[in-house]
C-alpha atoms as a PDB file:
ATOM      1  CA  UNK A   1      33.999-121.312-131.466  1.00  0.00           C
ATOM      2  CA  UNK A   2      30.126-120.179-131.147  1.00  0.00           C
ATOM      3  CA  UNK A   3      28.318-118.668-133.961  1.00  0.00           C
ATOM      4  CA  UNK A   4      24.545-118.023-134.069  1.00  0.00           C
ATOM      5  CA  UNK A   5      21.871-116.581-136.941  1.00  0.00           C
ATOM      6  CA  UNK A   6      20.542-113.521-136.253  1.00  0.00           C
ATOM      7  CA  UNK A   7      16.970-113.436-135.767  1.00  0.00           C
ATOM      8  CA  UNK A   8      15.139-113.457-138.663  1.00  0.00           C
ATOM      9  CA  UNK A   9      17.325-115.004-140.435  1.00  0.00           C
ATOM     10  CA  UNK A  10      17.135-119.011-141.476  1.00  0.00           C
ATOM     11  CA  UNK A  11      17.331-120.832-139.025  1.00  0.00           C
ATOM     12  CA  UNK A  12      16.705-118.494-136.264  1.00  0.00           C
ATOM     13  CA  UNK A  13      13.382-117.291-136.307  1.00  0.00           C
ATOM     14  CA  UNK A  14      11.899-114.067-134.681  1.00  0.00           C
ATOM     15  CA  UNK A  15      12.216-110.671-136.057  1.00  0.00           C
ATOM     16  CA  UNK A  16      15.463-108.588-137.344  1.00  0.00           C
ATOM     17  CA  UNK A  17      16.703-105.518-135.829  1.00  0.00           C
ATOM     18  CA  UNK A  18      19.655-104.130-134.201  1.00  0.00           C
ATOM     19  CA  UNK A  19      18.190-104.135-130.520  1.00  0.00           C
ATOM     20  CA  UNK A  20      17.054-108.137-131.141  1.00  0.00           C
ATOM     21  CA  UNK A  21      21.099-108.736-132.256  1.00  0.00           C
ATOM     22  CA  UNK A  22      22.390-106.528-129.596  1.00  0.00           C
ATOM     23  CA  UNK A  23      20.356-108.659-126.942  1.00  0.00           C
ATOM     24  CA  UNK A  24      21.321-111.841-128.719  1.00  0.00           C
ATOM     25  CA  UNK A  25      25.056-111.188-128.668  1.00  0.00           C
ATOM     26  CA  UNK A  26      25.180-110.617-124.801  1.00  0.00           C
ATOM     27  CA  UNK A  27      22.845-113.443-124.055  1.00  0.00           C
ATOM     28  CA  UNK A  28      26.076-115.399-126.446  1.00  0.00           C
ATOM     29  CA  UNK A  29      28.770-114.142-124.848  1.00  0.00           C
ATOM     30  CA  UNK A  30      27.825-114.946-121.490  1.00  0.00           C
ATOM     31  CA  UNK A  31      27.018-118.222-122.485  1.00  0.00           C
ATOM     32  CA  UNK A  32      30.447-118.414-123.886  1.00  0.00           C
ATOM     33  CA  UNK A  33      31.952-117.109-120.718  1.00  0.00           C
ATOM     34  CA  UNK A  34      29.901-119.673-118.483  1.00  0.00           C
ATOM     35  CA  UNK A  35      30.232-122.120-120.812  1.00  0.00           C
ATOM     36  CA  UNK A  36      34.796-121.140-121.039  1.00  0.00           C
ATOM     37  CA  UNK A  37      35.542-119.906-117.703  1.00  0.00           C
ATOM     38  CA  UNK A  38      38.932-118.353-117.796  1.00  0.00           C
ATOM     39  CA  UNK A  39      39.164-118.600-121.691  1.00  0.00           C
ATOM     40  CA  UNK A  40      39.806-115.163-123.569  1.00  0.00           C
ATOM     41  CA  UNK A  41      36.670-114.525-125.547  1.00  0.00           C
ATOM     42  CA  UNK A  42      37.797-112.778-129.096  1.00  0.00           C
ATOM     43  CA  UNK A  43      34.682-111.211-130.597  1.00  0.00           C
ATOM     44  CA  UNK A  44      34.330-112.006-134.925  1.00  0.00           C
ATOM     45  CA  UNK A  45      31.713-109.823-136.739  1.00  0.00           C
ATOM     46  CA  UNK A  46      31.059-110.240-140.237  1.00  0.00           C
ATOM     47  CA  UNK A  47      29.503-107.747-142.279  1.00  0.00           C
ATOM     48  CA  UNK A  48      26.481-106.303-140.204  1.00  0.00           C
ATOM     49  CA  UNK A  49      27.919-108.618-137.088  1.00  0.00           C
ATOM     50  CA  UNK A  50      30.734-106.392-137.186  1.00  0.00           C
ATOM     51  CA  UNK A  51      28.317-103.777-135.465  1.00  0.00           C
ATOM     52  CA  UNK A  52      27.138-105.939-133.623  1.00  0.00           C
ATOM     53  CA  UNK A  53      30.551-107.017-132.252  1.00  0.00           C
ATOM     54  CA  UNK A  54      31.618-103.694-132.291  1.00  0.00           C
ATOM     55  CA  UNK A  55      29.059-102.908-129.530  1.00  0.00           C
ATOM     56  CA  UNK A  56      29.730-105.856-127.624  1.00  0.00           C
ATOM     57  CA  UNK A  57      32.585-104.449-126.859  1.00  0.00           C
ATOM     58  CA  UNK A  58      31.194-101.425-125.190  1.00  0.00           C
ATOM     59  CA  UNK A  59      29.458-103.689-123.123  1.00  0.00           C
ATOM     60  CA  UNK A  60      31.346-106.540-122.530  1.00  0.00           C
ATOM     61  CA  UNK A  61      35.289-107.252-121.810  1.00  0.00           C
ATOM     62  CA  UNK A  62      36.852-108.857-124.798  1.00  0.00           C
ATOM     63  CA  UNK A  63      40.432-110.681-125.374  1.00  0.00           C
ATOM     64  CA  UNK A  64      39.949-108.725-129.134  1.00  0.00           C
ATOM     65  CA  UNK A  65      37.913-108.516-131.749  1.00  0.00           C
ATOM     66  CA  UNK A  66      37.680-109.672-135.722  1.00  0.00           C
ATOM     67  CA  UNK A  67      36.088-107.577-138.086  1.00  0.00           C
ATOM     68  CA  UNK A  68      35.483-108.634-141.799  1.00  0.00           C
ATOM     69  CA  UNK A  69      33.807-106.096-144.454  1.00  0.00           C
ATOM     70  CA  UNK A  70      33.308-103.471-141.374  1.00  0.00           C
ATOM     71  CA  UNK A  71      31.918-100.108-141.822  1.00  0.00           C
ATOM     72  CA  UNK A  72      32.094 -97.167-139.050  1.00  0.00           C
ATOM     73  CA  UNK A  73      28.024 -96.455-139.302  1.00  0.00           C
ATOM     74  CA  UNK A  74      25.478 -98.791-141.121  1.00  0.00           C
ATOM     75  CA  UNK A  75      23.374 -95.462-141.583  1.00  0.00           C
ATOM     76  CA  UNK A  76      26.126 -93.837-143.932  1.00  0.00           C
ATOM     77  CA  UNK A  77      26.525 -96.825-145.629  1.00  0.00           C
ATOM     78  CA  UNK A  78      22.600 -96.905-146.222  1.00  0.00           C
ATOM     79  CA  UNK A  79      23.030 -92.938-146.881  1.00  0.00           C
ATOM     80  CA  UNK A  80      25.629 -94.075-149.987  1.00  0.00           C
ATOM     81  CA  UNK A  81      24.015 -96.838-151.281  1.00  0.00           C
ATOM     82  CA  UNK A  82      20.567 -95.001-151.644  1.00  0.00           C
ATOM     83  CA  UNK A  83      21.538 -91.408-151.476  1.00  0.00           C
ATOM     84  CA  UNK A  84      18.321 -90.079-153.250  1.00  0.00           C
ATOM     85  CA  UNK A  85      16.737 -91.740-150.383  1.00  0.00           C
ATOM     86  CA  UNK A  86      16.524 -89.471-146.921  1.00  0.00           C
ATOM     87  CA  UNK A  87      18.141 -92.675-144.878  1.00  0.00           C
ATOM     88  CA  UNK A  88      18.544 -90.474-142.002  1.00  0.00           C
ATOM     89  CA  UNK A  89      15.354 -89.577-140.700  1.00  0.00           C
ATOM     90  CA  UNK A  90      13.913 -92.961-141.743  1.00  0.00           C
ATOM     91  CA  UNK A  91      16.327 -95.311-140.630  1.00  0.00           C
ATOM     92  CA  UNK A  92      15.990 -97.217-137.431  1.00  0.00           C
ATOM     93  CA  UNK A  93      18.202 -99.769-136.681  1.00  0.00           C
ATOM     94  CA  UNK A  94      21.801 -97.927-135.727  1.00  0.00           C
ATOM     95  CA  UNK A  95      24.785 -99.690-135.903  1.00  0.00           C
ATOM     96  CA  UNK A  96      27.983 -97.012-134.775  1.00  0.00           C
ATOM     97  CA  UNK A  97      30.636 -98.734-134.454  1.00  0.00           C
ATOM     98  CA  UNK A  98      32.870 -95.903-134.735  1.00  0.00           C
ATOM     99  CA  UNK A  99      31.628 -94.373-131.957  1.00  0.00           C
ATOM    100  CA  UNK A 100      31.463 -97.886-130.195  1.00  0.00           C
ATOM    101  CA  UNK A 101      35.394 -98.473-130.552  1.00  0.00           C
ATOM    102  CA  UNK A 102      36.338 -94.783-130.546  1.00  0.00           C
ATOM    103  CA  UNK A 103      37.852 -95.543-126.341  1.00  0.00           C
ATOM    104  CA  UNK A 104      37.825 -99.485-126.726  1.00  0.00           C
ATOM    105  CA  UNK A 105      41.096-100.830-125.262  1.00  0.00           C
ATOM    106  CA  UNK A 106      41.566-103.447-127.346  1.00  0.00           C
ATOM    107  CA  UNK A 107      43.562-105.561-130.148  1.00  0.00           C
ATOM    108  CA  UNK A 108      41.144-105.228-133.041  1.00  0.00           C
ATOM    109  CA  UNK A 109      42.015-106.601-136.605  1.00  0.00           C
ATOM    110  CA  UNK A 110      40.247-105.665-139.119  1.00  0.00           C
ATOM    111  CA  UNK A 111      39.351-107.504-142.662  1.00  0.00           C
ATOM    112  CA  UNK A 112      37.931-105.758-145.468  1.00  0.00           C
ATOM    113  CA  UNK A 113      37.319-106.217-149.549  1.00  0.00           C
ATOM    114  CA  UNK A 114      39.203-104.525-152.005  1.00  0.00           C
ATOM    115  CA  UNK A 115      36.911-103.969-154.493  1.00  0.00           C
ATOM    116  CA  UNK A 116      33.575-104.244-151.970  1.00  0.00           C
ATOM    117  CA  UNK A 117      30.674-102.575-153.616  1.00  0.00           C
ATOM    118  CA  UNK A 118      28.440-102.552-150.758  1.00  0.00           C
ATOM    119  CA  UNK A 119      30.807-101.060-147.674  1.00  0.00           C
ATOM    120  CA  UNK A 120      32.616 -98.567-150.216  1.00  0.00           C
ATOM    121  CA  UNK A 121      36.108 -98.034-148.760  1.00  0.00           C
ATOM    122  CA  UNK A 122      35.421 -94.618-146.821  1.00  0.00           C
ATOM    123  CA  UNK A 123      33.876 -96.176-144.302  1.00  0.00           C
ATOM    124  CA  UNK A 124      35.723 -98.597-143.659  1.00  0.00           C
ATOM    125  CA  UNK A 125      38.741 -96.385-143.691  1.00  0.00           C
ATOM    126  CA  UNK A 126      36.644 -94.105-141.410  1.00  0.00           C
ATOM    127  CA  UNK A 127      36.228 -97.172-138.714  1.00  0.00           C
ATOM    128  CA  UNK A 128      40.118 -98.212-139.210  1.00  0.00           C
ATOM    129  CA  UNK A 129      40.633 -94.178-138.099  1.00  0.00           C
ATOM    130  CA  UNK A 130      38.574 -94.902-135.085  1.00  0.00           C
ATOM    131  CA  UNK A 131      40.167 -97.787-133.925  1.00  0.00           C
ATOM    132  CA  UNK A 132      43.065 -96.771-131.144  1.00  0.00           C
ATOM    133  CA  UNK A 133      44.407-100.234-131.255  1.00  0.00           C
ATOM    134  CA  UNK A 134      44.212-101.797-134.437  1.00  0.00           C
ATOM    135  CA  UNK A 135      46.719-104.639-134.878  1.00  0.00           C
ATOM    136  CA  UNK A 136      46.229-106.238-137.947  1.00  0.00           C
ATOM    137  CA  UNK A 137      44.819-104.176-141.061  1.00  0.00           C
ATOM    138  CA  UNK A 138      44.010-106.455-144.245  1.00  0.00           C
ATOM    139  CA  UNK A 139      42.502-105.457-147.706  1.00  0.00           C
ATOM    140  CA  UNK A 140      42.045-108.546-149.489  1.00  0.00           C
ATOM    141  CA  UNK A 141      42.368-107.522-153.394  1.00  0.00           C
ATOM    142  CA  UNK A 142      39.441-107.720-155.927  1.00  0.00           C
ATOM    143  CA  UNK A 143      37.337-109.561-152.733  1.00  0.00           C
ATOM    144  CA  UNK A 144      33.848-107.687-152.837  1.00  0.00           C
ATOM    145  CA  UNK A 145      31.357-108.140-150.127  1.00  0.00           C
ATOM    146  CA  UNK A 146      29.955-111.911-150.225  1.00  0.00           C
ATOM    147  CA  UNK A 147      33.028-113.471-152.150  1.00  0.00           C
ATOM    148  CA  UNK A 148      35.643-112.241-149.630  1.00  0.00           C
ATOM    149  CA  UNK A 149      35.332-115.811-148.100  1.00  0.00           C
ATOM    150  CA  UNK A 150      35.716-117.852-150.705  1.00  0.00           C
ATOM    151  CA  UNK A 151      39.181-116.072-151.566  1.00  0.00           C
ATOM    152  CA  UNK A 152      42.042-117.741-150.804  1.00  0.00           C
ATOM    153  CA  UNK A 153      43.883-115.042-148.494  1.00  0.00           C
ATOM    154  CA  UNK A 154      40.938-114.866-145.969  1.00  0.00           C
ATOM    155  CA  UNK A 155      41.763-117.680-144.577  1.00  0.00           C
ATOM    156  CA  UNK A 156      45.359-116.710-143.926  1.00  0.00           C
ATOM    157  CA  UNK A 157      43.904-113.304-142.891  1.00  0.00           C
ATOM    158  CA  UNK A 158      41.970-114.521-140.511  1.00  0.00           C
ATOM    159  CA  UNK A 159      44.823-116.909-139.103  1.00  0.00           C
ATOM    160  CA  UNK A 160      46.829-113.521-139.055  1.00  0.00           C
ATOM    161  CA  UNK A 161      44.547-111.659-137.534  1.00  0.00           C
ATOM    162  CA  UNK A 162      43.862-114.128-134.435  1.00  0.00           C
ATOM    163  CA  UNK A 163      47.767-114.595-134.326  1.00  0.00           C
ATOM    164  CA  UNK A 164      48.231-110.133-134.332  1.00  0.00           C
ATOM    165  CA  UNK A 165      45.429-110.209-131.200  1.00  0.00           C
ATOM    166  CA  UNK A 166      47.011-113.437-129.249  1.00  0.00           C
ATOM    167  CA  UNK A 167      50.576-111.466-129.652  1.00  0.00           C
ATOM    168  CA  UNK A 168      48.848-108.154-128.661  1.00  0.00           C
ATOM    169  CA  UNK A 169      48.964-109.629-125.236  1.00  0.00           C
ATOM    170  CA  UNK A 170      52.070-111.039-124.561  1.00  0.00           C
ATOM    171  CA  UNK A 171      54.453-108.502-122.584  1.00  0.00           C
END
């Protein structure tokens, strides 16, 4: 498994935006295939990573792909969370992952909260709609946001959700 901080974010240093992760997460997967030549690479995004791994897909070929508390665009989240706010003509760090998956060919599980306050259910029911092959599909009850990890059905979800992609493959 590889993980990395965004930038901006303790301990990686340098300055946050999408473009910075987006160039961080292809620099990390090839790594990862260097590093695993021949191993199936399964992509795990996590909140705003799940944009990010979203459009590592449209880059890069994945074995799958993990996402916990996903959202189909980080602007309409922004546009519900502040909706006196005009998010769209001031925000500038796109994440669509919607759009990113919308032809992706493959296994994708996806993890979300039940009662998450911050990715409101439309949109992640919005990116599950997106997703042409979606092969695991978990709501983890009263999990919001940040405490969806510390619940103990994430980590059988996530065990589940590896297991749905591994199977995804076999003839």
């Amino acid at each position: 498994m590889i993980g990395f901080h965004y930038r901006g974010y303790p301990p990686s240093t340098g300055r946050i935006g999408a473009a910075a992760v987006r160039s961080d997460a292809l620099l990390v997967h090839d790594f990862a295939v260097r590093r695993f030549p021949g191993r199936p690479i399964v992509a795990i995004g996590f909140s705003v990573g799940s944009g990010v791994a979203s459009w590592l897909a449209s880059q890069r070929p994945l074995a799958g792909m993990i996402l916990v508390t996903p959202f189909d665009s980080l602007e309409k989240v922004a546009a519900e969370r502040i909706p006196w706010l005009p998010v769209r003509w001031l925000f500038r760090n796109p994440m669509e992952s919607a759009e990113w998956l919308r032809t992706a060919q493959l296994p994708v599980a996806v993890i979300a909260g039940g009662s998450d306050r911050l990715v409101r259910p439309a949109r992640t029911e919005a990116l599950r709609h997106a997703i042409p092959h979606l092969v695991y599909d978990r709501t983890i009850a009263g999990a919001d946001h940040n405490d969806i990890y510390g619940k103990s059905t994430f980590q059988t979800a996530m065990r589940e959700a590896l297991a749905a992609i591994e199977g995804s493959h076999r003839p």
